[in-house]
Protein backbone atom coordinates (compact mmCIF):
# COMPACT_ATOMS: atom_id res chain seq x y z
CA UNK A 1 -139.17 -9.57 132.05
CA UNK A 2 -142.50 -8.20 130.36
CA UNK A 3 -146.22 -8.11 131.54
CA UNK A 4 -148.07 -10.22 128.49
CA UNK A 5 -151.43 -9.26 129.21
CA UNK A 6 -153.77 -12.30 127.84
CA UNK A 7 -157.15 -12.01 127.71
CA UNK A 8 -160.01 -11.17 130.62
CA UNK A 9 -160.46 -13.26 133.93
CA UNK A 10 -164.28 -13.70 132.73
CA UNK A 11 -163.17 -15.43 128.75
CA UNK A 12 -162.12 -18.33 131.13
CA UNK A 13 -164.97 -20.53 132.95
CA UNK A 14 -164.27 -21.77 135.98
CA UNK A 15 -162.55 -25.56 135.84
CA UNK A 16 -162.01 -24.77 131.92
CA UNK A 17 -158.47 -23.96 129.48
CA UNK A 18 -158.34 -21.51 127.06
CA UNK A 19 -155.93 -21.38 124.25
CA UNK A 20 -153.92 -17.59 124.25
CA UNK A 21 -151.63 -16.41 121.19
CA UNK A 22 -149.77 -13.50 122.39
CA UNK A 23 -146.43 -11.88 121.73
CA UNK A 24 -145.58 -14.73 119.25
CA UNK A 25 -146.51 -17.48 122.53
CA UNK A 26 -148.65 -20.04 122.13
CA UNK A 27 -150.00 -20.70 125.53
CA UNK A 28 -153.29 -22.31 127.90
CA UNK A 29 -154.73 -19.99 130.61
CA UNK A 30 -156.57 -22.29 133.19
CA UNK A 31 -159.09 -21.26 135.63
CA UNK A 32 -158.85 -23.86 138.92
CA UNK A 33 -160.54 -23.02 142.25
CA UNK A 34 -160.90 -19.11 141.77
CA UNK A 35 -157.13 -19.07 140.44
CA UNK A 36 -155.34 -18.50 136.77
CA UNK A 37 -152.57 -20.78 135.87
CA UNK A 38 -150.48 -20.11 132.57
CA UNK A 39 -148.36 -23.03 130.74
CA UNK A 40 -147.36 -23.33 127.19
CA UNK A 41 -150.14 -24.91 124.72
CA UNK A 42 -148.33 -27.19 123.30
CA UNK A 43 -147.76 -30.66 125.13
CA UNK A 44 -143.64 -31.83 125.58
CA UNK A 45 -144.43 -35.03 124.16
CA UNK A 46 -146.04 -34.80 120.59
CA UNK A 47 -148.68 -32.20 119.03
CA UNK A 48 -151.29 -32.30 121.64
CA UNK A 49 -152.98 -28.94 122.26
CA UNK A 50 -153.02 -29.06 126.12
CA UNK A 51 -156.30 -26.19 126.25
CA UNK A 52 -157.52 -28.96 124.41
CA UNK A 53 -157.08 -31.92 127.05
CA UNK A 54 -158.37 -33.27 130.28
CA UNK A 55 -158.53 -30.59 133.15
CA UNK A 56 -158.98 -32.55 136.67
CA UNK A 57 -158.26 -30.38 139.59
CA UNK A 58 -154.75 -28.50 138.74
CA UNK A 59 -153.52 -31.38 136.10
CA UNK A 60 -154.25 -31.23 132.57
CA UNK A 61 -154.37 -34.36 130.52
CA UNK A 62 -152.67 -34.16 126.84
CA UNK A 63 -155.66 -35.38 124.52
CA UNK A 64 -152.95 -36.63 122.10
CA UNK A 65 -151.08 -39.61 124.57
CA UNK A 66 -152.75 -38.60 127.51
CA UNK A 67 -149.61 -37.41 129.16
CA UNK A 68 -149.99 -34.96 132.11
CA UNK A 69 -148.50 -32.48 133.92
CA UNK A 70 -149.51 -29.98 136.95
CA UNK A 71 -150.05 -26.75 135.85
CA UNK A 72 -149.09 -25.21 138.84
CA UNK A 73 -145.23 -26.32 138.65
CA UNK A 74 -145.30 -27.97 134.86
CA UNK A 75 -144.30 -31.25 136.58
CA UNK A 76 -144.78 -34.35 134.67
CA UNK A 77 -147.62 -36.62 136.70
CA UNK A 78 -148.08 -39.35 134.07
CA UNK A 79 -146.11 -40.62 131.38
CA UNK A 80 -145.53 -41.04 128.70
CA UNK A 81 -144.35 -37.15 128.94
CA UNK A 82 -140.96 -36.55 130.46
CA UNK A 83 -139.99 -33.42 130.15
CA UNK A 84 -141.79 -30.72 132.57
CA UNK A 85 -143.69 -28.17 131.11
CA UNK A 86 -142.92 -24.67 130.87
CA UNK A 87 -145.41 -22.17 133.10
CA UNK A 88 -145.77 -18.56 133.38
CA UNK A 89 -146.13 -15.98 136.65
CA UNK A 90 -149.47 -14.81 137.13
CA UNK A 91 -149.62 -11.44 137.92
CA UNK A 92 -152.00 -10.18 140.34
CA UNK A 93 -154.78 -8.06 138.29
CA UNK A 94 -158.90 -7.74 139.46
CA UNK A 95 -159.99 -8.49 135.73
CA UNK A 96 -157.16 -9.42 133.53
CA UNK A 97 -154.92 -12.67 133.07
CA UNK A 98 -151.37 -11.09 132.91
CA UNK A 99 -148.30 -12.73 132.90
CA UNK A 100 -144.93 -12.33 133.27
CA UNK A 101 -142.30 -13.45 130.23
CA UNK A 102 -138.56 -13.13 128.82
């Protein structure tokens, strides 16, 4: 595994998404209650952007077929997706978003 480090805790308003390319990744660093959650960008349905979508509480809302999953697990919570979503470690850090990869 390798620490990704992604951008600064402060580029990423509180109850907002951020899009993050980084070490050829393509992912969305959310900010939810005082915590960073990492998932890939790109939605496991179709081309939605999910730093572009919906963010209520920890799920994000594709803005392409407004699939969602939990970005705390990557769990599908509303069709039409199916297939979870992939999400990153966070690694603990006072000013950084840092995550863990393969």
């Amino acid at each position: 595994m390798k620490r990704i480090e992604l951008c600064s805790q402060s580029d990423v308003a509180e109850g907002t998404a951020i899009m993050v390319e980084s070490d050829g990744l393509e992912l969305a660093v959310y900010h939810v209650e005082g915590q960073f959650y990492v998932t890939d960008n790109l939605c496991t349905h179709g081309p939605g952007k999910l730093s572009e979508g919906y963010l209520d509480g920890h799920v994000i809302e594709c803005d392409f077929h407004n699939g969602a999953f939990d970005i705390r697990n990557g769990e599908v919570v509303a069709p039409p997706c199916m297939v979870r979503l992939k999400t990153y470690r966070v690694l603990p850090d006072p000013g950084n978003v840092i995550i863990e990869a393969d």
